[in-house]
Structure formats: C-alpha cells, structure tokens
Protein backbone atom coordinates (compact mmCIF):
# COMPACT_ATOMS: atom_id res chain seq x y z
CA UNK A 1 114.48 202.62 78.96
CA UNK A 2 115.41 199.47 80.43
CA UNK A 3 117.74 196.50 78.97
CA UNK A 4 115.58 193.35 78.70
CA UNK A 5 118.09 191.29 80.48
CA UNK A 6 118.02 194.30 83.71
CA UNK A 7 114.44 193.74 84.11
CA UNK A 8 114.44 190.01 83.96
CA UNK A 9 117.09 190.24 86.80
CA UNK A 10 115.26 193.30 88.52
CA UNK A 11 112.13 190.81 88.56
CA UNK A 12 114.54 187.82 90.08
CA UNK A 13 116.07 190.26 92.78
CA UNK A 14 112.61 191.41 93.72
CA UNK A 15 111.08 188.06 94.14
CA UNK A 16 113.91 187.56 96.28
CA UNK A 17 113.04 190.65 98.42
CA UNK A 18 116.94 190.69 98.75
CA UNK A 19 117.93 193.17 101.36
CA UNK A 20 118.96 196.76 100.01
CA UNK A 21 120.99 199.92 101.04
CA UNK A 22 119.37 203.43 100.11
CA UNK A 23 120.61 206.36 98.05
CA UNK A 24 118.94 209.47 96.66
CA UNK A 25 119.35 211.17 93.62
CA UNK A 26 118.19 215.00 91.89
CA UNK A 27 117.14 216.25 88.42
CA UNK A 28 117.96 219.83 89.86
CA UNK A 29 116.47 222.29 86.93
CA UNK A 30 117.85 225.99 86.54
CA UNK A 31 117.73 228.96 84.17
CA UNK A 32 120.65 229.50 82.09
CA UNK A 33 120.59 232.33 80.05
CA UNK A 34 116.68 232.40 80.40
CA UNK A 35 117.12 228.59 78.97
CA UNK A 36 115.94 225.64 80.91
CA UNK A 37 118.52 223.24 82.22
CA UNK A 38 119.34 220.47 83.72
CA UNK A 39 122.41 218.93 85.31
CA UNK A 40 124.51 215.69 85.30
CA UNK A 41 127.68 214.39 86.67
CA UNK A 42 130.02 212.15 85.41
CA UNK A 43 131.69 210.05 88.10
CA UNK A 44 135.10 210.00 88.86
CA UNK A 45 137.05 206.45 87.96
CA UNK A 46 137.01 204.14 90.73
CA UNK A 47 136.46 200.63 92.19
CA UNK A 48 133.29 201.28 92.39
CA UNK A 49 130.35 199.62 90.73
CA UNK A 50 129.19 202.52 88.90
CA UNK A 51 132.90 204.48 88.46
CA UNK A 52 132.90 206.62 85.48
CA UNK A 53 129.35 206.52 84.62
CA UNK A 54 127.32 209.31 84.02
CA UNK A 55 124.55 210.04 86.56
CA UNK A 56 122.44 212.44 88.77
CA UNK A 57 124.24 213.69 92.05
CA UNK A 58 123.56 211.87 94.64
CA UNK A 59 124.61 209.31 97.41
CA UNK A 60 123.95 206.92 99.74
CA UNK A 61 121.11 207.50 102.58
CA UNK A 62 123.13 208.70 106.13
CA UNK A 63 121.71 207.98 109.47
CA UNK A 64 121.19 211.46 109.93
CA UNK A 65 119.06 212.06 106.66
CA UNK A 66 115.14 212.53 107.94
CA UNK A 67 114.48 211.01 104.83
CA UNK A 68 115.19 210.36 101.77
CA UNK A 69 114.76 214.19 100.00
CA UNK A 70 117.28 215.29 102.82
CA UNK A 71 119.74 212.95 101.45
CA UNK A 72 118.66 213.86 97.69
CA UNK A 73 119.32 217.52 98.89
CA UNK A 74 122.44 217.09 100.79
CA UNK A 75 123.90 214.91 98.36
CA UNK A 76 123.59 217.47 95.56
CA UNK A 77 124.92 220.05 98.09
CA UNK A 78 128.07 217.57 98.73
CA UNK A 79 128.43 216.82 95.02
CA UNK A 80 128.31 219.94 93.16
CA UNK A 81 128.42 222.68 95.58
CA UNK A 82 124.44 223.82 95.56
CA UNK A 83 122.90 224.67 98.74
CA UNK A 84 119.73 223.09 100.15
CA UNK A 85 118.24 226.31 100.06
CA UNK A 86 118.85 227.09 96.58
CA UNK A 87 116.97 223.25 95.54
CA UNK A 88 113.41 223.60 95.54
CA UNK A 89 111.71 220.25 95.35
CA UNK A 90 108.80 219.75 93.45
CA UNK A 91 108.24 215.96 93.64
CA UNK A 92 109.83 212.23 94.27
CA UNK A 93 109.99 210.27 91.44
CA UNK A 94 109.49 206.40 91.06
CA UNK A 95 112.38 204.66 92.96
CA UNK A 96 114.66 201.98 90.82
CA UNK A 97 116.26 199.05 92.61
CA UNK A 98 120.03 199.05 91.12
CA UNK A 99 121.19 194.92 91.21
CA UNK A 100 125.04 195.57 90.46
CA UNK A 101 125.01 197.83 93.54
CA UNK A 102 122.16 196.38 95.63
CA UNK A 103 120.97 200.17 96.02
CA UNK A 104 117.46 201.02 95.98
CA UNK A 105 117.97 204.78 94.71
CA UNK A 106 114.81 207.24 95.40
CA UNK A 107 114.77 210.12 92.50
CA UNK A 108 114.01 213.38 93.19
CA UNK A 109 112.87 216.68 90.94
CA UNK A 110 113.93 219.91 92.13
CA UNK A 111 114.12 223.74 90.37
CA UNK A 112 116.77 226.32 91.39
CA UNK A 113 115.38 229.89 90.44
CA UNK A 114 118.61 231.67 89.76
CA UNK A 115 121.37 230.59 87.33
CA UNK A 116 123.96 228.22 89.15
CA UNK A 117 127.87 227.68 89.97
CA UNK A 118 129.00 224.16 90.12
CA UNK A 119 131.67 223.48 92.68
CA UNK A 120 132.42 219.44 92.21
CA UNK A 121 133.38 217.56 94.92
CA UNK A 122 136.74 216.20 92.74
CA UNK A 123 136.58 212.78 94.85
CA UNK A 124 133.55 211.77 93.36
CA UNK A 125 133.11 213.95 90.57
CA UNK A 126 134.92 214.32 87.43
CA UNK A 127 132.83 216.41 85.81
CA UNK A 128 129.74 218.13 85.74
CA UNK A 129 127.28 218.26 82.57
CA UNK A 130 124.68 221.01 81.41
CA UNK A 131 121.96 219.84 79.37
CA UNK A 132 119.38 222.21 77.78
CA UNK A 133 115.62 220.76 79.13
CA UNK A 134 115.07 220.82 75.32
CA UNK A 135 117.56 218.07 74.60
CA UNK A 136 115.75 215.76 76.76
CA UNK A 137 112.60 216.51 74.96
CA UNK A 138 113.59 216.15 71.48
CA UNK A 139 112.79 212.84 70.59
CA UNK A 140 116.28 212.83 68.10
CA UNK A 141 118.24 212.19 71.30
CA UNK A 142 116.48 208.82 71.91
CA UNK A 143 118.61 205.71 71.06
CA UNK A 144 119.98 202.50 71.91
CA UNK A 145 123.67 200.91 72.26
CA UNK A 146 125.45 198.04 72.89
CA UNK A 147 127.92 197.58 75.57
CA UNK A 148 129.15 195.17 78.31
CA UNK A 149 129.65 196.09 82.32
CA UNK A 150 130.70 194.15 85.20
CA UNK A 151 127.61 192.14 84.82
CA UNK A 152 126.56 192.03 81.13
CA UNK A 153 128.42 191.28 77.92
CA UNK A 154 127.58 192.98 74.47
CA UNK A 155 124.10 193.91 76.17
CA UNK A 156 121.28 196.07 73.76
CA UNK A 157 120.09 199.37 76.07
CA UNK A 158 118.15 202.14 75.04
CA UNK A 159 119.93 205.14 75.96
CA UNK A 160 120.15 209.52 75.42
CA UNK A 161 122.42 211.05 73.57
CA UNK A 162 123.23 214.98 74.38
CA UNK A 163 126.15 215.14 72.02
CA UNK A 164 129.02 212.96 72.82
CA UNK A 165 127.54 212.26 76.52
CA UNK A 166 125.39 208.80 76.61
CA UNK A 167 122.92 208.24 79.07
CA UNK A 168 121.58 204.95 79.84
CA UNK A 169 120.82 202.54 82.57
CA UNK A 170 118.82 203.55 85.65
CA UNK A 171 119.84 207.50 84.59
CA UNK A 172 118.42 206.70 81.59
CA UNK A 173 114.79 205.64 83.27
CA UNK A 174 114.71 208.33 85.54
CA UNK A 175 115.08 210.83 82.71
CA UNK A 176 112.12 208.99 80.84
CA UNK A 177 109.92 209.07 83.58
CA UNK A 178 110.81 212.83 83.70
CA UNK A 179 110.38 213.39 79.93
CA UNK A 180 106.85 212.15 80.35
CA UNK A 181 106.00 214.20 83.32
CA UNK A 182 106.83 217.02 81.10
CA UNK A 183 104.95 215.73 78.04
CA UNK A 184 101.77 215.24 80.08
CA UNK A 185 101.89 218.74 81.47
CA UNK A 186 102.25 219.87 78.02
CA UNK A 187 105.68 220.81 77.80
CA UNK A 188 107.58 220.61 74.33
C-alpha cells in the first residue's frame, strides 16, 4: 500500500539512519450490534504535518510511557475517550518510519469486548469513524488515487475506500498488514 516515490524516500531516510521521534498508534476492534468494528479518526485541521488526515488514534511517545503499547493505550484513551482497561491488546504490528514527520510510529491491535462510546478529544479530533471489519476485508474497497501533500505533487497511492472516507498512506499499510493477519487466520 505504499506510493513508489514514499518507499524510494523511506529507503533514502533509512540509509541515512536519520534520527526519529516515536508515536504509537491502535486498530482498537469492538462489537457493534454483534458486528465487528473498527475505528478511525479524522484529524482536526492544523499546522501540522498530517492535519486533516484520516488515521488511527494515537500520539507521540511521553517520557512516562513504559513503552510503546502504554503510549498506544493512553493515546487512544486521550483521543477518543476509551479506557486502558477496556483495550485489550492482542499484538504490535510492523512499525512504519513516517519522512514528512520524522516519526517512527509503532502499530498496535487491540479488541474491546463490549460495544463502545467515543468521547473525542475536539483539539485533535474532528471526528471519529466506524468501519464494519467487513469493509476492510472486501477486496471492492481496494483502490488507488492521485493527490499532492506537502511533499509530493499529483502522486499515484493505493488507498481504501469505506464510502466517502479514503484511507491511504502509512494508515493505509497498517490496515493491509492487518487485512492479511486476518486472511491468514482465515477470516473473510
């Protein structure tokens, strides 16, 4: 799920061995109506290098994280109002270096076993986004687009779709790495 030109400069960075900050993100999944879900965020509009995109919650690593699930799970817990206690983590996921942002972000897969109440934190997030599991595994919702950022112009990326919401960039990895998990364990 990654743009040619991102992995050419993900190689350069790395070769580099550039110093990085950390962040954490979760796929946090929960019952809805007996349906699988998952959830997204779309961040609010900012200066920021990733303002307005749509992403997992999460944040930048704290001094007093233990590690990097604590910040996953305290970020989510800032973010969207879900406790630590009601994430259950089942596994880290492979960790992305993000160039625009110098971030190395460590994923992170989590369940919740009761249906949830979102409570965004309305500095950071604009809106929060419920996508049925299924969604992610229909192969229909599999796409690419063109578009230009900060740091590429009129740039090819494969991307999601889930209705009008687009997914792509480093999201859009994550949730392919997931979407494989899921297809290896069987899961249609």
């Amino acid at each position: 799920m990654a743009a040619v030109e991102r992995l050419e400069e993900m190689q350069q960075i790395a070769l580099e061995k550039k110093e990085h900050k950390e962040a954490s993100v979760m796929m946090l999944i929960y019952p809805k109506k007996d349906i699988p879900y998952f959830v997204l965020i779309e961040r609010t509009q900012s200066t920021g290098k990733h303002s307005g995109q749509i992403a997992f919650p999460g944040g930048r690593k704290e001094p007093t994280d233990a590690d990097n699930s604590v910040t996953a799970l305290r970020e989510t817990e800032e973010e969207i109002g879900i406790l630590t206690t009601q994430q259950h983590l089942i596994r880290s996921l492979t960790s992305i270096y993000i160039p625009p942002s110098n971030y190395m972000v460590f994923p992170y897969l989590a369940f919740a076993k009761a249906e949830l109440s979102f409570t965004p934190q309305l500095s950071e997030v604009k809106s929060v986004i419920e996508i049925p599991l299924e969604s992610l595994m229909d192969p229909k919702n599999n796409s690419t687009t063109t578009l230009s950022t900060s740091y590429m112009e009129n740039a090819t990326v494969p991307c999601f779709y889930f209705n009008e919401v687009m997914v792509w960039g480093a999201t859009a990895m994550m949730l392919q790495e997931i979407k494989d998990l899921f297809i290896t364990a069987g899961f249609k």
